[in-house]
N, C-alpha and C. Protein backbone atom coordinates (compact mmCIF):
# COMPACT_ATOMS: atom_id res chain seq x y z
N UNK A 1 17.64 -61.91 14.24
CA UNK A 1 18.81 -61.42 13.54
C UNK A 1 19.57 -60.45 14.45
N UNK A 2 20.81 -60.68 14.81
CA UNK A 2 21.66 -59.94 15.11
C UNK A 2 22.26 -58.79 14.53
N UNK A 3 22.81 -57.50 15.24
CA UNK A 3 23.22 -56.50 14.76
C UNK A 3 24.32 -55.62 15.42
N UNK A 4 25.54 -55.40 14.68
CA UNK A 4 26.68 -55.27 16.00
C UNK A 4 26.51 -53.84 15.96
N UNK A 5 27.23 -52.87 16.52
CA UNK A 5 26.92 -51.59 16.46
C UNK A 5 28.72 -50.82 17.08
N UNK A 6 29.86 -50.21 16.44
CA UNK A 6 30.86 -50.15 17.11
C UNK A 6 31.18 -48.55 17.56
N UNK A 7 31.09 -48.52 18.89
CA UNK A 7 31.07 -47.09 19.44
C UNK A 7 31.50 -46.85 20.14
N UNK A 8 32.08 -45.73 20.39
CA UNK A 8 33.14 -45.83 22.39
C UNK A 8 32.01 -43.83 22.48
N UNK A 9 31.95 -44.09 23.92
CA UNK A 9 31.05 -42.75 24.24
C UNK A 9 31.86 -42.04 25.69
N UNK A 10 32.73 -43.22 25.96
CA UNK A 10 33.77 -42.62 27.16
C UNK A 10 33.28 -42.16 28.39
N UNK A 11 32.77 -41.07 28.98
CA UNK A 11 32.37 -40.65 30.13
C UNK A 11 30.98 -40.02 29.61
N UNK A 12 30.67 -40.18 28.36
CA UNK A 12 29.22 -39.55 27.87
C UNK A 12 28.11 -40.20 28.12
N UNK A 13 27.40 -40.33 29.75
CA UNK A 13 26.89 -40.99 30.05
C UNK A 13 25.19 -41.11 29.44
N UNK A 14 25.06 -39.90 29.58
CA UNK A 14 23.84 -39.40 29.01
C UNK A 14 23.66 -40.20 27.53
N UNK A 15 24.93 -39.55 26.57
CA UNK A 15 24.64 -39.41 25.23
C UNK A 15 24.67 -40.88 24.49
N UNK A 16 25.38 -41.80 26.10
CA UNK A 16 25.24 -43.36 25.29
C UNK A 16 24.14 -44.17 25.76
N UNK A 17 23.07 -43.66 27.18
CA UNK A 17 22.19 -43.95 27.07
C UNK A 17 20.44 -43.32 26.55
N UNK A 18 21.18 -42.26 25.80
CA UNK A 18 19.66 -41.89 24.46
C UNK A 18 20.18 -42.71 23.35
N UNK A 19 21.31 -43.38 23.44
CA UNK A 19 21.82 -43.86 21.80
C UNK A 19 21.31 -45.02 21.66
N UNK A 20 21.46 -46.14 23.39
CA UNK A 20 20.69 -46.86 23.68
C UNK A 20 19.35 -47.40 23.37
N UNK A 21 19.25 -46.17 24.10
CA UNK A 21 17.17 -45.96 24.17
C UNK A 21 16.88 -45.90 22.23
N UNK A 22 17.47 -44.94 21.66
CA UNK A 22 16.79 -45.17 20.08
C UNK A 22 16.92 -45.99 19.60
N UNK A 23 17.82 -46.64 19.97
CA UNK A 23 18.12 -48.80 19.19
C UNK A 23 17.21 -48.98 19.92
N UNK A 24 16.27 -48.94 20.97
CA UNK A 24 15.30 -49.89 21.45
C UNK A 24 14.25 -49.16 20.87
N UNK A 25 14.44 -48.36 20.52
CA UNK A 25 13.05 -47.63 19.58
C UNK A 25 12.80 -47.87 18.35
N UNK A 26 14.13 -48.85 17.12
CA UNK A 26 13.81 -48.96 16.41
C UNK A 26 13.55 -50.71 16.41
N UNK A 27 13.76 -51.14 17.55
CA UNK A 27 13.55 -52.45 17.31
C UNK A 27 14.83 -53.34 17.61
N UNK A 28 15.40 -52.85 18.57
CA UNK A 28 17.00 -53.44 18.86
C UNK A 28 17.16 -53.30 20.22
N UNK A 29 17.46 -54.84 21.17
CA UNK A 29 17.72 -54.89 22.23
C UNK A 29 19.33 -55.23 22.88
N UNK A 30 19.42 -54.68 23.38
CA UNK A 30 21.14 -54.84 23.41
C UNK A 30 21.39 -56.50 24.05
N UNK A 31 22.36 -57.13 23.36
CA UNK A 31 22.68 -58.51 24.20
C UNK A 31 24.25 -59.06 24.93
N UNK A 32 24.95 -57.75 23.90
CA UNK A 32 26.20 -58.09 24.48
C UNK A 32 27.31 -56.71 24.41
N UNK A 33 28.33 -56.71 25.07
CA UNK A 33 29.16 -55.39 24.81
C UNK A 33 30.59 -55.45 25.32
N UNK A 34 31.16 -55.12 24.15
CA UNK A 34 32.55 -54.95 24.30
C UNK A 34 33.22 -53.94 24.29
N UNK A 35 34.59 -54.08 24.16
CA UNK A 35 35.42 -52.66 24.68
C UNK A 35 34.60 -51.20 23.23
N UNK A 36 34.61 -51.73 22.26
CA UNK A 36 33.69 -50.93 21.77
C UNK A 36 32.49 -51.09 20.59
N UNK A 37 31.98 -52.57 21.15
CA UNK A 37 31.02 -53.57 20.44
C UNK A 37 29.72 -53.42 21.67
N UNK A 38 28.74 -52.96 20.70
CA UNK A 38 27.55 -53.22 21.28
C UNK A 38 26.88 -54.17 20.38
N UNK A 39 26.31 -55.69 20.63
CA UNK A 39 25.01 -56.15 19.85
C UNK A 39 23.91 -56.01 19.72
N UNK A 40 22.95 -56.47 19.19
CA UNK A 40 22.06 -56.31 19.62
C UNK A 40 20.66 -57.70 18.97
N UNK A 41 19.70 -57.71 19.36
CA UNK A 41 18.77 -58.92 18.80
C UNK A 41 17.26 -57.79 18.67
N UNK A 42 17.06 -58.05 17.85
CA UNK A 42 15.30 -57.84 17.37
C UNK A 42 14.56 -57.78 18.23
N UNK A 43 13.66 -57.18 18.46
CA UNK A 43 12.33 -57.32 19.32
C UNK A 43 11.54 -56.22 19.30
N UNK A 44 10.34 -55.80 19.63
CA UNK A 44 9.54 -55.27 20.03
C UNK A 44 10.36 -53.51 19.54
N UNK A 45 9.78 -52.94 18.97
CA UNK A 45 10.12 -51.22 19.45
C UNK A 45 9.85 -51.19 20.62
N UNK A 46 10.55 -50.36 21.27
CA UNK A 46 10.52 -49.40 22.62
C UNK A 46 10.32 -50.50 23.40
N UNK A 47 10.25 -51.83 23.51
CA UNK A 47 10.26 -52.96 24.18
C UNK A 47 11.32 -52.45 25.81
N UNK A 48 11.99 -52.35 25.76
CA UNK A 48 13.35 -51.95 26.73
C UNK A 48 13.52 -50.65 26.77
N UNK A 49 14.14 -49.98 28.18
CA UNK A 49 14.73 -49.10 28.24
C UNK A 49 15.97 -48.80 28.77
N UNK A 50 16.91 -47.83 28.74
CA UNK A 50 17.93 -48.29 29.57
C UNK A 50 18.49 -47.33 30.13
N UNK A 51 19.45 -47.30 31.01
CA UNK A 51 20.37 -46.27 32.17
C UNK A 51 21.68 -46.59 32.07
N UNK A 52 22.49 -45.48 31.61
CA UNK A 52 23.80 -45.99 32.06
C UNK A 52 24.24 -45.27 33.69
N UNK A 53 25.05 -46.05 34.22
CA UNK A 53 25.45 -46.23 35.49
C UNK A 53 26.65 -45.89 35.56
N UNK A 54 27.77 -44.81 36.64
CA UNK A 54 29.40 -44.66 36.71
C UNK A 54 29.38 -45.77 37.87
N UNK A 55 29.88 -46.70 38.11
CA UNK A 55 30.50 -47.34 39.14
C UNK A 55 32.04 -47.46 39.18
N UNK A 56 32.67 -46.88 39.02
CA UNK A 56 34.39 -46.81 38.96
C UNK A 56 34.76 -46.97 40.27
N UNK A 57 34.10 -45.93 41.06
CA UNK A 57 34.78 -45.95 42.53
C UNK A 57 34.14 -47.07 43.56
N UNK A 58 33.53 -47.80 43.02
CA UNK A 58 33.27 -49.23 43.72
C UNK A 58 34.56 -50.02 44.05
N UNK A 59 34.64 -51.15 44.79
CA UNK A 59 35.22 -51.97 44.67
C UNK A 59 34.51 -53.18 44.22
N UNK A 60 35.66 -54.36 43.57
CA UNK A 60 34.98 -55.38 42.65
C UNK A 60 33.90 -55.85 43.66
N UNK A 61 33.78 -55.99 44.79
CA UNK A 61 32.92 -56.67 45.51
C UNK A 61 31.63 -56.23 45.21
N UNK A 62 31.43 -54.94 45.96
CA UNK A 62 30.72 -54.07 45.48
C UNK A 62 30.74 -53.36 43.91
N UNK A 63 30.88 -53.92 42.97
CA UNK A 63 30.47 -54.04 42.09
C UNK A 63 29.53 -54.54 41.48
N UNK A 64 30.12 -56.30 42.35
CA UNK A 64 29.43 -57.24 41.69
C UNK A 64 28.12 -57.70 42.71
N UNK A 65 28.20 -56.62 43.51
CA UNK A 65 26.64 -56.67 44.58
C UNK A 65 25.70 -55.96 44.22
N UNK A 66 26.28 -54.75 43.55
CA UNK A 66 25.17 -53.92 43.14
C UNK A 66 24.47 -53.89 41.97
N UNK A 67 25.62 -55.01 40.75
CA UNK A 67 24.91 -55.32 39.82
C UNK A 67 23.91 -56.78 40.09
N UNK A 68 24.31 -57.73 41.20
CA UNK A 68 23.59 -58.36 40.97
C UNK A 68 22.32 -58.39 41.83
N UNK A 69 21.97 -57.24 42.75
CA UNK A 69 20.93 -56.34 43.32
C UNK A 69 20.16 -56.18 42.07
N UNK A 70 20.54 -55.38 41.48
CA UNK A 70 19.72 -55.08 40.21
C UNK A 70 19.13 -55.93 39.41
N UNK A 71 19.88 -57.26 39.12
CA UNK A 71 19.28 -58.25 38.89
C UNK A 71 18.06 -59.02 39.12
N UNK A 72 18.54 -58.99 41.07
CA UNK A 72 17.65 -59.90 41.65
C UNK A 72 16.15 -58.40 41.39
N UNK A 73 15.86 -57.32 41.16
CA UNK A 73 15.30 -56.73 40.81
C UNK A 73 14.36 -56.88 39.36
N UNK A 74 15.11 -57.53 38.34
CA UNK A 74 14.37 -58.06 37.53
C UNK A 74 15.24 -57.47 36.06
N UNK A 75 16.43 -56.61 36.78
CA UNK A 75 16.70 -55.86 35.65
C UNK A 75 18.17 -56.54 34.82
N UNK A 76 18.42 -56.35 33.54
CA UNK A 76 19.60 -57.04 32.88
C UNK A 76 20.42 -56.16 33.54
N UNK A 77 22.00 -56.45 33.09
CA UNK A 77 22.76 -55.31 33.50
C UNK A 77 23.81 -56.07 32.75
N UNK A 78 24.89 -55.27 32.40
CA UNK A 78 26.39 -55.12 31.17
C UNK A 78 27.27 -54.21 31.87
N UNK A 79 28.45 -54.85 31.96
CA UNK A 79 29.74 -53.93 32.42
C UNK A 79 30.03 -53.72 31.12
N UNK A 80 30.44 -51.69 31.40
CA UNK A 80 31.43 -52.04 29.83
C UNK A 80 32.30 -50.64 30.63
N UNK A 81 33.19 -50.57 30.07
CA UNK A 81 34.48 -49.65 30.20
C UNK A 81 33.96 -48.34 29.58
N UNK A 82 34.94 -47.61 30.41
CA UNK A 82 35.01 -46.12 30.00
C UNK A 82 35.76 -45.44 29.50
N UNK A 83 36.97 -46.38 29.08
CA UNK A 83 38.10 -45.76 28.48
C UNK A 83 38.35 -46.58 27.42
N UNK A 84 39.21 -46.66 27.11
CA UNK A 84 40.02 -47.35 25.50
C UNK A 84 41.46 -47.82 25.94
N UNK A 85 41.53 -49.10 26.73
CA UNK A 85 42.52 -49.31 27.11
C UNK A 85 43.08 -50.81 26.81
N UNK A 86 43.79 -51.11 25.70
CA UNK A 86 43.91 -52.04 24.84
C UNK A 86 45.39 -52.91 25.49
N UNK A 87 45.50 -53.11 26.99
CA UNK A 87 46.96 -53.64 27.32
C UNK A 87 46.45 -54.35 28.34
N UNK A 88 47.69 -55.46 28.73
CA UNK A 88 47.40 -56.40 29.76
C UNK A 88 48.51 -56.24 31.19
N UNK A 89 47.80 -56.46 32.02
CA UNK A 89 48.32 -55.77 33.70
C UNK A 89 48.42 -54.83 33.76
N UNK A 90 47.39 -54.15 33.41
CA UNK A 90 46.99 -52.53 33.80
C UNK A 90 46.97 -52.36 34.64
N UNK A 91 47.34 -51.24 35.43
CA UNK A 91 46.87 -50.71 36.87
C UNK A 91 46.33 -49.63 37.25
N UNK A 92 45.87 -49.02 37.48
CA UNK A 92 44.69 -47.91 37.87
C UNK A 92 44.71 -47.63 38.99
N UNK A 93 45.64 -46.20 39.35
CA UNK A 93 44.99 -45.55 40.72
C UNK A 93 44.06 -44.66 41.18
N UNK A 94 42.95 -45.04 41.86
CA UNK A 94 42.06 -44.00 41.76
C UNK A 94 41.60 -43.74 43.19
N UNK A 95 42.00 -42.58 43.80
CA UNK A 95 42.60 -42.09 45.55
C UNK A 95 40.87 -41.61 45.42
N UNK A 96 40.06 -40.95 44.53
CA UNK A 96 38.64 -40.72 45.11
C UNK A 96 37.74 -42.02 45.34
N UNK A 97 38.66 -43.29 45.18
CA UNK A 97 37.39 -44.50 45.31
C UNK A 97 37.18 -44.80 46.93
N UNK A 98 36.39 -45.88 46.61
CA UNK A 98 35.70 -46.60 48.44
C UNK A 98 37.59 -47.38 48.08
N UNK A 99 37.47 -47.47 49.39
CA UNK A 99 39.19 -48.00 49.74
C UNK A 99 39.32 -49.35 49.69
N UNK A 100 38.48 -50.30 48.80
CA UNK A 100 38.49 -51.41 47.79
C UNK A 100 38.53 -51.04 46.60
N UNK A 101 37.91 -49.98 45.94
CA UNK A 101 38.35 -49.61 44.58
C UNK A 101 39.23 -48.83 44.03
N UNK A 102 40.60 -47.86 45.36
CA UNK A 102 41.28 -47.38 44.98
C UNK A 102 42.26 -48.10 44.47
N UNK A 103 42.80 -49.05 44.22
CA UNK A 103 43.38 -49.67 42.31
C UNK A 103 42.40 -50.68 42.12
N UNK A 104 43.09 -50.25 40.82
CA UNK A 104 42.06 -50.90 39.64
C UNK A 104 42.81 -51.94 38.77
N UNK A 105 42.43 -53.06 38.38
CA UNK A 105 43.18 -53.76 37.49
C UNK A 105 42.26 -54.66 36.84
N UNK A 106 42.88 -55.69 36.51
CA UNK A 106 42.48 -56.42 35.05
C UNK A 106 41.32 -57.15 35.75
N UNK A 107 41.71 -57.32 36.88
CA UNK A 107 40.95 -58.52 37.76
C UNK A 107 39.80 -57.93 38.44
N UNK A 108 40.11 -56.68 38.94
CA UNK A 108 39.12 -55.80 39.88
C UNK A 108 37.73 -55.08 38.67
N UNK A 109 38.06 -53.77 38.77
CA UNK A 109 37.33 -53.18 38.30
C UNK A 109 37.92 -52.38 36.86
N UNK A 110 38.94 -52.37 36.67
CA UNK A 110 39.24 -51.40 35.45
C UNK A 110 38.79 -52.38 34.40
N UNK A 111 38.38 -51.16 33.36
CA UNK A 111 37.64 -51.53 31.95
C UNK A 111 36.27 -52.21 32.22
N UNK A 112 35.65 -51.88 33.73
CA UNK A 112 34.14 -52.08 34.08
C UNK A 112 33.74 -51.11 34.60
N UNK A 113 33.83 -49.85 34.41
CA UNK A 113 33.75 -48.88 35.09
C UNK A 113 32.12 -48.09 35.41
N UNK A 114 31.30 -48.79 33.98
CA UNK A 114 29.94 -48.55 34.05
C UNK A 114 29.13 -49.51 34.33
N UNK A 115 27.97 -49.33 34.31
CA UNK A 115 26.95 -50.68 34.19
C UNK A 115 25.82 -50.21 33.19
N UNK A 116 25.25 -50.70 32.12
CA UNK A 116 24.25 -50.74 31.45
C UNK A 116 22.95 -51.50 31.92
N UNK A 117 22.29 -50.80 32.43
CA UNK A 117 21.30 -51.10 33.01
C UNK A 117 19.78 -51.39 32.31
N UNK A 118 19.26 -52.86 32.11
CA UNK A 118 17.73 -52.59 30.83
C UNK A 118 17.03 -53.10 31.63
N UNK A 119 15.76 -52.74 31.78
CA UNK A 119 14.34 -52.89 32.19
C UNK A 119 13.30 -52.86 30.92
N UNK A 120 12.04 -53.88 30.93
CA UNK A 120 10.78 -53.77 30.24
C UNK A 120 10.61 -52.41 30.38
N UNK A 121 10.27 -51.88 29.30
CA UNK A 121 9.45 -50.33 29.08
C UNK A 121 8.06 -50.30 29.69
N UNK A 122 8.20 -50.15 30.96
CA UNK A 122 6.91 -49.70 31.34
C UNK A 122 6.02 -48.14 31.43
N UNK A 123 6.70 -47.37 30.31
CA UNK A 123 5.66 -46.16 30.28
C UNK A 123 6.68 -45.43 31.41
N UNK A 124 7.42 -45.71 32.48
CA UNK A 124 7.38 -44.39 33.61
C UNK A 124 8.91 -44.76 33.09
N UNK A 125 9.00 -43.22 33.70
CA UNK A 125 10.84 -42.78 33.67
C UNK A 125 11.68 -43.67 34.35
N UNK A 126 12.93 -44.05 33.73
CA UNK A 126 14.10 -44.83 34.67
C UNK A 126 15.00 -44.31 35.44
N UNK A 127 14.80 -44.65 36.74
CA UNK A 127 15.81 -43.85 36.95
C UNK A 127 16.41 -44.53 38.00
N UNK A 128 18.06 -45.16 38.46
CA UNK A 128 18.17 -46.21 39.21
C UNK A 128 18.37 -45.25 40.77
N UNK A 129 18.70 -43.76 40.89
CA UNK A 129 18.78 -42.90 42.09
C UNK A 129 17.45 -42.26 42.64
N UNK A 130 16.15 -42.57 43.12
CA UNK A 130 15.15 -41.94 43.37
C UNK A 130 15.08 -40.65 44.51
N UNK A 131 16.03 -41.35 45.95
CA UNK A 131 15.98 -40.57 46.66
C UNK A 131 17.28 -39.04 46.74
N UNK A 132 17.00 -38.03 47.11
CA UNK A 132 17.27 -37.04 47.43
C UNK A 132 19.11 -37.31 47.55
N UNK A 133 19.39 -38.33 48.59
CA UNK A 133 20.40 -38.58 49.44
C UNK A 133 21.50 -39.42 48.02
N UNK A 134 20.57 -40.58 47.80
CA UNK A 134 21.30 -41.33 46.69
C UNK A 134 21.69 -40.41 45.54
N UNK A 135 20.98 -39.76 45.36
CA UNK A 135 21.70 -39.16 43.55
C UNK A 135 22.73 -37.60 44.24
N UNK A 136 22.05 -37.43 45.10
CA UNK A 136 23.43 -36.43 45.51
C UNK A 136 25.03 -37.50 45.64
N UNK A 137 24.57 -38.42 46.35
CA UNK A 137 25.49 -39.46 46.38
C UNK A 137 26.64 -39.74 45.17
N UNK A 138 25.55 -39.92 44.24
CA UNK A 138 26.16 -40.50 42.99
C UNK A 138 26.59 -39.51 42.10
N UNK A 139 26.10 -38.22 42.20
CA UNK A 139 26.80 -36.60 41.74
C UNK A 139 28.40 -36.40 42.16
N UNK A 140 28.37 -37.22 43.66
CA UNK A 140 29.33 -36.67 43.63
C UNK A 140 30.66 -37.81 43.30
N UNK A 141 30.14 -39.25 43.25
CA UNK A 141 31.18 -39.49 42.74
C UNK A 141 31.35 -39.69 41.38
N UNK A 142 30.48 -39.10 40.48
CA UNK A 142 30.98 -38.23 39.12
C UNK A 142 32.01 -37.53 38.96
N UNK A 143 31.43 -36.18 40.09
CA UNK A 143 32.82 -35.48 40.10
C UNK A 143 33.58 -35.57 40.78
N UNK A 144 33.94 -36.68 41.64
CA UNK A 144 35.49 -36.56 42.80
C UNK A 144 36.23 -36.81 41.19
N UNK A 145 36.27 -37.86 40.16
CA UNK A 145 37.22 -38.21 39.46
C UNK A 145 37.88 -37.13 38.50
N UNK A 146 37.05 -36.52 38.60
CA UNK A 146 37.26 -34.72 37.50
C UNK A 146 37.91 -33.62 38.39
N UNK A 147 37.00 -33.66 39.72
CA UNK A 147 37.93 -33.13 40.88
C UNK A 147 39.40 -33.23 40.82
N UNK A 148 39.96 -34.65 41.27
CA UNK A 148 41.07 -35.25 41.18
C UNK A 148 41.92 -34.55 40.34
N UNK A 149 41.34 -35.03 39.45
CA UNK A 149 42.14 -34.47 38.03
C UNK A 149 42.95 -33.09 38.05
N UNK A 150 41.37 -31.75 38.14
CA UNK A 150 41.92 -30.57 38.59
C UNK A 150 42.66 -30.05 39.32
N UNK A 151 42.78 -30.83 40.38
CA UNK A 151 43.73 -30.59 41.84
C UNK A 151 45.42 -31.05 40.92
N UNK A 152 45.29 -32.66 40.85
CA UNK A 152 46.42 -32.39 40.24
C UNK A 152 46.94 -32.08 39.11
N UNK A 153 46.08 -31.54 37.73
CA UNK A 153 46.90 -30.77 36.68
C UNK A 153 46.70 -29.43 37.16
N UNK A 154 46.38 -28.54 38.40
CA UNK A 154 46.70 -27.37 38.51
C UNK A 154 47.65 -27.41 39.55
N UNK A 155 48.78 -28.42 40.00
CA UNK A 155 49.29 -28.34 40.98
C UNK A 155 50.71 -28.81 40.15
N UNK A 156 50.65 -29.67 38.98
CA UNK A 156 51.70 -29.93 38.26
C UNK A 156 52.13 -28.29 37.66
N UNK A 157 51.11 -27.81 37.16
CA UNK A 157 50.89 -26.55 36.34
C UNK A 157 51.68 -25.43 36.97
N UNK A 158 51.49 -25.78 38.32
CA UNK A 158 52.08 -24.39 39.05
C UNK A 158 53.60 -25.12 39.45
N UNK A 159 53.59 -26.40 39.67
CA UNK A 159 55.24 -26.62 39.75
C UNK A 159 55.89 -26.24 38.56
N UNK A 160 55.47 -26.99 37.52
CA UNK A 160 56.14 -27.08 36.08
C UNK A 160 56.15 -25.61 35.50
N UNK A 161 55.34 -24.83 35.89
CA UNK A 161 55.04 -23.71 35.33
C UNK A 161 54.49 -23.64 34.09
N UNK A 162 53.79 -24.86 33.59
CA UNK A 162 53.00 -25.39 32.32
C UNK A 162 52.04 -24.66 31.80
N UNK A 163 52.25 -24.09 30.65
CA UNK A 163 50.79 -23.69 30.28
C UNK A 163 49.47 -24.97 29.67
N UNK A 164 50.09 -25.84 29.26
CA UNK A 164 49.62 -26.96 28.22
C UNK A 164 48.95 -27.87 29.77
N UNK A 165 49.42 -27.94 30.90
CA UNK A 165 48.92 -28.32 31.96
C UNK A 165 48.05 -27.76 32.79
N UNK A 166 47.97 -26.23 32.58
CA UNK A 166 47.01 -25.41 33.10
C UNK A 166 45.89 -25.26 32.15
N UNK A 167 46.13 -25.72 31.21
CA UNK A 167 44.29 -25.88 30.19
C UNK A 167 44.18 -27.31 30.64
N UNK A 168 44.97 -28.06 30.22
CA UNK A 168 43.88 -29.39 31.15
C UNK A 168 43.09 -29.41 32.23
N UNK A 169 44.21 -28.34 33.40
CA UNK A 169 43.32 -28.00 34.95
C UNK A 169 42.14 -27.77 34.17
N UNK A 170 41.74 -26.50 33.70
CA UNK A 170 40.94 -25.76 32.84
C UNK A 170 39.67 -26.85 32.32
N UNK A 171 40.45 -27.96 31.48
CA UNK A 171 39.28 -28.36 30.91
C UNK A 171 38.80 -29.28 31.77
N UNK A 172 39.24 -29.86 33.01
CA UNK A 172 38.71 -30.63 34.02
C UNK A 172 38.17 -30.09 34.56
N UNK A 173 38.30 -28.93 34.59
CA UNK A 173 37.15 -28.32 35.91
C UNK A 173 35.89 -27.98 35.03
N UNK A 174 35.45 -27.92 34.28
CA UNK A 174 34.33 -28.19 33.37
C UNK A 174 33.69 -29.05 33.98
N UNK A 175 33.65 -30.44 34.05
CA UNK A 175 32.91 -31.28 34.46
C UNK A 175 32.45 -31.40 36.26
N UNK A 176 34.10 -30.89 36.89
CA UNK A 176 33.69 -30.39 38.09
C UNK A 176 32.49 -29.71 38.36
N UNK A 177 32.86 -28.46 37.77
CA UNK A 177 31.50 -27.58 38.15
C UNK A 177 30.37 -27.76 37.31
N UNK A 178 30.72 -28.62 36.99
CA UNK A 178 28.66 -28.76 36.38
C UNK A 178 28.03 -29.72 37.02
N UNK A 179 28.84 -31.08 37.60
CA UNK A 179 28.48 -31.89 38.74
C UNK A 179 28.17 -31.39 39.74
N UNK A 180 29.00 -30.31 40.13
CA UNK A 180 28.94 -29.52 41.67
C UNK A 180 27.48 -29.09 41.49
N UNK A 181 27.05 -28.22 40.33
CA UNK A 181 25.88 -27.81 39.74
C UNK A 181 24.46 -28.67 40.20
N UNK A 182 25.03 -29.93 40.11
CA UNK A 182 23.96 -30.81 40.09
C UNK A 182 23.37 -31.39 41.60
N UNK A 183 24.65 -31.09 42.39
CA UNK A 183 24.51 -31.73 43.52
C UNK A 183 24.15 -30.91 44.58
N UNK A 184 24.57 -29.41 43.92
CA UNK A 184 23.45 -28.40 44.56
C UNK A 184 21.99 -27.93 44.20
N UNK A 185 21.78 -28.53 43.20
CA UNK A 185 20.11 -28.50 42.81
C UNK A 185 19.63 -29.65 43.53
N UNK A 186 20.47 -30.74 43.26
CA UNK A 186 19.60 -31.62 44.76
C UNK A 186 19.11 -31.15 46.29
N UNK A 187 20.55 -30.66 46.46
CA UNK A 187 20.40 -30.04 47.92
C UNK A 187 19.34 -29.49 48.19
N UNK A 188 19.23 -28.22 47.25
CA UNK A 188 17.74 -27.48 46.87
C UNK A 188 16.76 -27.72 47.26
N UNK A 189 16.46 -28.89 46.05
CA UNK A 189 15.25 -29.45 46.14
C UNK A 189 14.82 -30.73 47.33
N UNK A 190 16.04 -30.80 48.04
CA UNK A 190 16.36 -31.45 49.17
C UNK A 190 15.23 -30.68 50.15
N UNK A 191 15.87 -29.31 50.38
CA UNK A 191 15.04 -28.82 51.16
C UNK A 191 14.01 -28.13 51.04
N UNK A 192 13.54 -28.19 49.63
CA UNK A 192 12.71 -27.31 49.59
C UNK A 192 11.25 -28.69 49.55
N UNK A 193 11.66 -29.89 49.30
CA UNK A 193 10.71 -31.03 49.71
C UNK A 193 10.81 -31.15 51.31
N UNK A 194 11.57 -30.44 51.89
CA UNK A 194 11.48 -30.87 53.50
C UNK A 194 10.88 -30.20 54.15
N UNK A 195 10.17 -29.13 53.74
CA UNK A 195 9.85 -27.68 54.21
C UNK A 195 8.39 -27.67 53.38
């Protein structure tokens, strides 16, 4: 028996893969997903586990290498979008990507911006970044896109003289510095495993 589930979680990477993980805890494996349709089919509690993934600043190539890496790994994997973007010939510029994914369109990468990643529940933690180098890696292109952001709503802010543009700076740099946060606890523990 099938079960649809309709949710948008946007850049809440975390909070849509524990939402994940408890549908596989009550007995629900994800099979399909749309702009804001998740399915799902019966099986096993805790049978599956899962990871969500940012790949935005990929290009489609590398997109579709790294999901199907993962594959040849043993693992399912689901593109689904990160935004709510309901139009046709979209275009997307995004100056922090690899210089195949700086635009984005219908064809490339926009409205695939994540990957849902499921593996058999084998008892140990998931985690698709193990080494030191990779998840600093992937910290930071979390935050170049929040970066971005800040640079330019505090640069409109100071032309325009905006206040309504200088809380956006404001609320973008939120995510900045808590990424930055993260990519210096790697560092950390970077060296404090090297030593």
């Amino acid at each position: 028996m099938s079960k649809k589930c309709y949710r948008f979680f946007g850049g809440l990477l975390n909070a849509q893969a524990k939402w994940l993980n408890k549908m596989s805890e009550k007995g629900y494996q994800l099979v399909r997903t749309g702009r804001v349709l998740y399915e799902f089919e019966e099986c096993s509690p805790d049978e599956v586990t899962y990871c969500v993934e940012f790949i935005g600043e990929k290009s489609k190539e590398n997109a579709t290498d790294y999901a199907d890496f993962l594959e040849d790994m043993g693992y399912k994997v689901f593109f689904k979008n990160i935004n709510l973007n309901y139009s046709v010939g979209k275009v997307r510029l995004r100056p922090w990507a690899e210089m195949g994914g700086c635009i984005a369109t219908n064809a490339t990468t926009f409205n695939r911006e994540l990957l849902i990643v499921e593996k058999s529940n084998d008892g140990k933690p998931f985690e698709l970044h193990t080494s030191y180098a990779d998840k600093e890696k992937y910290y930071r292109n979390l935050r170049n896109p929040w970066l971005f952001l800040l640079l330019l709503f505090a640069l409109f802010a100071i032309i325009k003289h905006s206040i309504v543009l200088g809380i956006f700076s404001l609320v973008s740099a939120i995510p900045s510095i808590l990424y930055q946060l993260q990519i210096i606890n790697v560092r950390q523990k970077a060296k404090t495993w090297e030593q």
